[in-house]
Protein backbone atom coordinates (compact mmCIF):
# COMPACT_ATOMS: atom_id res chain seq x y z
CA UNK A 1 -29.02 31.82 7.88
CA UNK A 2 -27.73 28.67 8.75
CA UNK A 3 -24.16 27.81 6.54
CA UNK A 4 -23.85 24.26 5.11
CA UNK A 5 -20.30 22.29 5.52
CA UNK A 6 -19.25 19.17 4.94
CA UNK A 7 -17.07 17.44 7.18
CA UNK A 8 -14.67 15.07 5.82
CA UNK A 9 -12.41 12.85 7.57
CA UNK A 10 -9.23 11.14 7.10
CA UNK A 11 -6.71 8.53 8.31
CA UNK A 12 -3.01 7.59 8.41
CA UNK A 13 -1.59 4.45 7.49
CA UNK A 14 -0.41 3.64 11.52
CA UNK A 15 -4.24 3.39 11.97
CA UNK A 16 -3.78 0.09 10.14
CA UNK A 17 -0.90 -1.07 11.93
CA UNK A 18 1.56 0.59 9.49
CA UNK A 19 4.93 1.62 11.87
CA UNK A 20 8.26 2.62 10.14
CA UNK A 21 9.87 1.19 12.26
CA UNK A 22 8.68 -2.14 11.87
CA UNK A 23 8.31 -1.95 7.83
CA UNK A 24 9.15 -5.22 6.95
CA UNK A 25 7.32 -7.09 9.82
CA UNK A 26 5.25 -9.90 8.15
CA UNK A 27 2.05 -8.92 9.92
CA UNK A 28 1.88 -5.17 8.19
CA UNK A 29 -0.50 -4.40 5.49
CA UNK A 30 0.24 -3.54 2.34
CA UNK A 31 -0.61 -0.14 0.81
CA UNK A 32 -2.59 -1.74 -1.47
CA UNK A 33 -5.19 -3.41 0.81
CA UNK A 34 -4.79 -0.65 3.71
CA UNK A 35 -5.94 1.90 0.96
CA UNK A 36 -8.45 -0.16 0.64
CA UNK A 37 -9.90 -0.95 3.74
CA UNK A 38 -9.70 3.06 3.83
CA UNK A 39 -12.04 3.64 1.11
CA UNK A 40 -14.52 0.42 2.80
CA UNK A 41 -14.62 2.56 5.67
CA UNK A 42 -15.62 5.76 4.38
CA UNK A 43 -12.17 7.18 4.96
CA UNK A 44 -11.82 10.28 1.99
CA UNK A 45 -8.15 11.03 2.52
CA UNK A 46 -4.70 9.39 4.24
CA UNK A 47 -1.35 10.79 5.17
CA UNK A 48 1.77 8.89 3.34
CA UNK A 49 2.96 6.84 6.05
CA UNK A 50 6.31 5.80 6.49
CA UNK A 51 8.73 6.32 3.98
CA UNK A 52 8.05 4.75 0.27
CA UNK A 53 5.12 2.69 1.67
CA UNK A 54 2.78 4.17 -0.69
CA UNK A 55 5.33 4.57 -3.09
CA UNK A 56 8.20 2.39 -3.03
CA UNK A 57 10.34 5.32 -3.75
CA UNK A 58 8.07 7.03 -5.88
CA UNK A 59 5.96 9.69 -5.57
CA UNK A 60 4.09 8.95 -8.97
CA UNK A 61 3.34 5.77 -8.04
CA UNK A 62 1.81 6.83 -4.72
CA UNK A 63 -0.54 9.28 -6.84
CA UNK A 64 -1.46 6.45 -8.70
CA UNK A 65 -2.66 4.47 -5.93
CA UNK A 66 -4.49 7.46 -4.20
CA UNK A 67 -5.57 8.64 -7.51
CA UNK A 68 -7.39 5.34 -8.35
CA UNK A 69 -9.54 5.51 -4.72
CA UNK A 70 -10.28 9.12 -4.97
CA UNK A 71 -8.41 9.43 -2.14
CA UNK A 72 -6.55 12.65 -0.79
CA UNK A 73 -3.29 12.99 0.35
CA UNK A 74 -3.67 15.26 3.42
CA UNK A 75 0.05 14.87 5.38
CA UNK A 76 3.35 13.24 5.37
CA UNK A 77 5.48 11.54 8.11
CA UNK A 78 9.45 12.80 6.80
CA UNK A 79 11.14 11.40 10.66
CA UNK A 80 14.24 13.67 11.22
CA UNK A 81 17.14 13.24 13.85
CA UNK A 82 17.40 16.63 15.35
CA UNK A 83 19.40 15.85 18.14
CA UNK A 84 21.81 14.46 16.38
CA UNK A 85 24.25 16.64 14.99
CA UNK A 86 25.83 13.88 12.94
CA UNK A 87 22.58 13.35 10.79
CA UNK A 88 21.92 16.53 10.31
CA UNK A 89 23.51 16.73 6.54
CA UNK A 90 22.50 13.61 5.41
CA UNK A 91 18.76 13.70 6.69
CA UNK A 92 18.10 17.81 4.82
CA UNK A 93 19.68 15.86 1.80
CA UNK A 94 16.85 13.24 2.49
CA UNK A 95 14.35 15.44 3.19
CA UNK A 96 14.92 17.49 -0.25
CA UNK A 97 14.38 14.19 -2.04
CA UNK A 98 10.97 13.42 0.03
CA UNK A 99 9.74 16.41 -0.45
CA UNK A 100 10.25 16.32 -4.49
CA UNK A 101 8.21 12.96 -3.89
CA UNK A 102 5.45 14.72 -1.92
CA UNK A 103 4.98 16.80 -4.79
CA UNK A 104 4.99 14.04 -7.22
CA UNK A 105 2.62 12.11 -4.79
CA UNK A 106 0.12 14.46 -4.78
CA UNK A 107 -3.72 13.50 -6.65
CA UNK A 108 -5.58 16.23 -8.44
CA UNK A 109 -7.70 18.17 -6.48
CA UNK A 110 -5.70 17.55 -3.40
CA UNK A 111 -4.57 21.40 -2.95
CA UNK A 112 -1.27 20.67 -3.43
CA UNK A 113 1.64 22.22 -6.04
């Protein structure tokens, strides 16, 4: 007996020429139209990107945009300066924050709590 699955697939917003570490290059998309170029595609999910590009600093809003594509959020980019001892306090303090925004970020259905 053969077993069905489905196969979905999804992106990340450096697929579209999103880079955090050129966020405010004029050339970037937005989130707006590189969510939806996803969804054109056939894309059924994305990863956050960067830092507040989906959001601007909000995980509700970043819901709200994946929410309205039926898109799911599958991963998150949260950068982190191990090696440097010096950032180590201020980036976990970051990090806590991000991840309270993951949450928030999170559509429906997506598996996440």
């Amino acid at each position: 007996m053969a077993i069905a699955t489905t196969m979905r697939v999804a992106s990340a917003p450096v697929s579209f020429g999103v880079d955090e570490i050129i966020v405010d290059d004029a050339w970037m998309p937005g989130p707006d139209d590189m969510l939806d170029w996803m969804v054109d595609i056939g894309y059924e999910g994305t990863e956050l990107g960067p830092p507040d590009y989906l959001g601007g600093g909000t995980g509700a809003a970043a819901r709200e945009r994946l929410e309205r594509r039926s898109l799911q959020l599958v991963g998150a980019f949260l950068p982190q300066h191990f090696s440097r001892e010096d950032r180590a306090g201020a980036d976990r303090d970051w990090l806590r924050g991000q991840l309270v925004n993951l949450r928030q970020a999170t559509p429906t259905g997506s598996g996440g709590s």
